[in-house]
C-alpha atoms as a PDB file:
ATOM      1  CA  UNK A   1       4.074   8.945  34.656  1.00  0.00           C
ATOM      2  CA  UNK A   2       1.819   6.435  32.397  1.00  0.00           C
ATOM      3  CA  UNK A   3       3.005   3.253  31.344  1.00  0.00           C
ATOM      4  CA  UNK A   4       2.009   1.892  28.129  1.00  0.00           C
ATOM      5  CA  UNK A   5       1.450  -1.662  30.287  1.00  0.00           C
ATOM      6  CA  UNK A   6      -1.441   0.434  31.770  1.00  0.00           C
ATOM      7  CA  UNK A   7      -4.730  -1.118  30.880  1.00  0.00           C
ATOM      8  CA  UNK A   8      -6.754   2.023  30.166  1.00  0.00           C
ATOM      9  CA  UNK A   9      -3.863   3.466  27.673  1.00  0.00           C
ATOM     10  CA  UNK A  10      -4.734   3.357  24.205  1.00  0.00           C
ATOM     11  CA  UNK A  11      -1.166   2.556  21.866  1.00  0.00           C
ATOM     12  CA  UNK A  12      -1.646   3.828  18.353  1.00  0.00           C
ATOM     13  CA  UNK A  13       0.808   3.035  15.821  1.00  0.00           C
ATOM     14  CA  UNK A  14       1.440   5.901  13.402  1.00  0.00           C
ATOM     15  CA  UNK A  15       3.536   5.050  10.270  1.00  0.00           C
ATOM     16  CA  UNK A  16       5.184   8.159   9.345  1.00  0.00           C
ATOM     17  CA  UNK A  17       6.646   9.093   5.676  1.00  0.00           C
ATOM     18  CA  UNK A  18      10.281  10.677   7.142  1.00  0.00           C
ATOM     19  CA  UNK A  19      11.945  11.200   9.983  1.00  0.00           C
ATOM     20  CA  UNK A  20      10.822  14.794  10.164  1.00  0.00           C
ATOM     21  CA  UNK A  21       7.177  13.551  10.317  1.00  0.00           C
ATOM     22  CA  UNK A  22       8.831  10.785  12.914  1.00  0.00           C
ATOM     23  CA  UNK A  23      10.060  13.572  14.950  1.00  0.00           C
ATOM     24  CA  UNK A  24       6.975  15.483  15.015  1.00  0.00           C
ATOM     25  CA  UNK A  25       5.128  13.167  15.679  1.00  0.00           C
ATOM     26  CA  UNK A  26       7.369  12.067  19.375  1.00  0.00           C
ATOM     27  CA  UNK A  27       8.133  15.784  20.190  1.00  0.00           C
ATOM     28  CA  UNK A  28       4.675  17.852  19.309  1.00  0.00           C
ATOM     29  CA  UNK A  29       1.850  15.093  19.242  1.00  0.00           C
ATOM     30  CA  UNK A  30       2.730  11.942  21.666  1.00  0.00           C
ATOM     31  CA  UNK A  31       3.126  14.294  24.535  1.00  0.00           C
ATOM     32  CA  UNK A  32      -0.207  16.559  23.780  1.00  0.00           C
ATOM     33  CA  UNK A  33      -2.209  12.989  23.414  1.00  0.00           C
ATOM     34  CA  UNK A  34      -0.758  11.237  26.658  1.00  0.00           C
ATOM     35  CA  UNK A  35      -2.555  13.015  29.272  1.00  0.00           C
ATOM     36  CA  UNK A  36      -5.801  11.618  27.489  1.00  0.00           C
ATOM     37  CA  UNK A  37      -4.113   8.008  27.843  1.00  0.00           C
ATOM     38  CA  UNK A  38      -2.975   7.613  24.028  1.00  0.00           C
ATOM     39  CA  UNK A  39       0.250   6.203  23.518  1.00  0.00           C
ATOM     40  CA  UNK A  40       1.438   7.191  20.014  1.00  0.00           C
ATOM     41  CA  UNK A  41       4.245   5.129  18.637  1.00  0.00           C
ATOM     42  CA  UNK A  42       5.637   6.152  15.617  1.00  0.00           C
ATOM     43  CA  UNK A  43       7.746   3.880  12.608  1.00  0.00           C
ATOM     44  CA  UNK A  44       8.846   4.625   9.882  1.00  0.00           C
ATOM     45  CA  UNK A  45       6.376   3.472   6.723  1.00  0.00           C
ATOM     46  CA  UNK A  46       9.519   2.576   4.639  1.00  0.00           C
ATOM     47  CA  UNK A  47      11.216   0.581   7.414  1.00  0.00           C
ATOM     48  CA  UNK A  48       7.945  -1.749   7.867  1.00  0.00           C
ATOM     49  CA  UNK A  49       7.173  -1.811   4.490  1.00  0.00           C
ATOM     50  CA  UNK A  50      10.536  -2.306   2.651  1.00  0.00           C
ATOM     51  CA  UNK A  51      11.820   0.066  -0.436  1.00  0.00           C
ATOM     52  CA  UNK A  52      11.351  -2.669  -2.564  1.00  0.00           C
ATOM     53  CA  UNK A  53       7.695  -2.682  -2.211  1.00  0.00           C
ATOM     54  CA  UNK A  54       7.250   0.637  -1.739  1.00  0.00           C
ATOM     55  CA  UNK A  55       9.225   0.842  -5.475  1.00  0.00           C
ATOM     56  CA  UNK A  56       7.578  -1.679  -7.380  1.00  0.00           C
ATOM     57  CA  UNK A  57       3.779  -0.413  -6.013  1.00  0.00           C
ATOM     58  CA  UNK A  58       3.848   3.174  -6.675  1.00  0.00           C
ATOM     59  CA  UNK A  59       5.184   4.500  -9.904  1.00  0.00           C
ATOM     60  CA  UNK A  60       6.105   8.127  -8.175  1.00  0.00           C
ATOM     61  CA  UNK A  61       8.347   6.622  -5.887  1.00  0.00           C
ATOM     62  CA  UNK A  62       9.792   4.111  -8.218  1.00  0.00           C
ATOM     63  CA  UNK A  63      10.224   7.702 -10.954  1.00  0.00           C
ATOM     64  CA  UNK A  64      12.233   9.343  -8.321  1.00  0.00           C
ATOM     65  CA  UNK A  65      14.402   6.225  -7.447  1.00  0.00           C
ATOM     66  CA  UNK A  66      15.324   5.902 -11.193  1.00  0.00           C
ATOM     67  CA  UNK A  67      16.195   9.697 -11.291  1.00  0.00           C
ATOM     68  CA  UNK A  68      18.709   9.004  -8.043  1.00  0.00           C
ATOM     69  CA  UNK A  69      19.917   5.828  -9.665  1.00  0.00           C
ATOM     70  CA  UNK A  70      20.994   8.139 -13.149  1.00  0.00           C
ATOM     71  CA  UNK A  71      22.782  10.904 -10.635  1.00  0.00           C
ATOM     72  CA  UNK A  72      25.353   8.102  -8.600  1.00  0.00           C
ATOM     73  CA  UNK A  73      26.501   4.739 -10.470  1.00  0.00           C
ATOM     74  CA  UNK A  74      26.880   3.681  -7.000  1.00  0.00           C
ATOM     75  CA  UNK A  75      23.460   3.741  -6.110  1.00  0.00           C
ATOM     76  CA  UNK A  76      21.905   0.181  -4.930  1.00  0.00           C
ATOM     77  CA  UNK A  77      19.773  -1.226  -8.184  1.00  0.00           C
END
């Protein structure tokens, strides 16, 4: 078994969209790319980024948060 310690390993960080690309990403690619000594580790773009910037930087996003918003009165403004 590697380590990601090992000098010769190469640790990517991939910043996935969901948790379904998260999980993809740990179950389908990591493994395929860790006999060739790349260590993929993936987070989660909103975590790292924040809603709140992810919201006030692209107008899709911040469209389909205003839609939830109008379906709950108890969603977070």
């Amino acid at each position: 078994m590697y380590s990601v310690e090992d000098p010769d390993m190469v640790r990517v960080v991939v910043f996935a969209e969901g948790q379904t690309e998260e999980q993809f990403i740990k179950r389908v690619v990591a493994p395929a790319l860790l006999p060739s000594m790349v260590f993929l580790e993936p987070q989660l773009a909103a975590e790292r980024i924040t809603l709140e910037v992810i919201e006030k930087n692209c107008p899709h996003f911040r469209g389909w948060m205003e839609k939830l918003r109008k379906l709950s009165p108890h969603w977070p403004q």
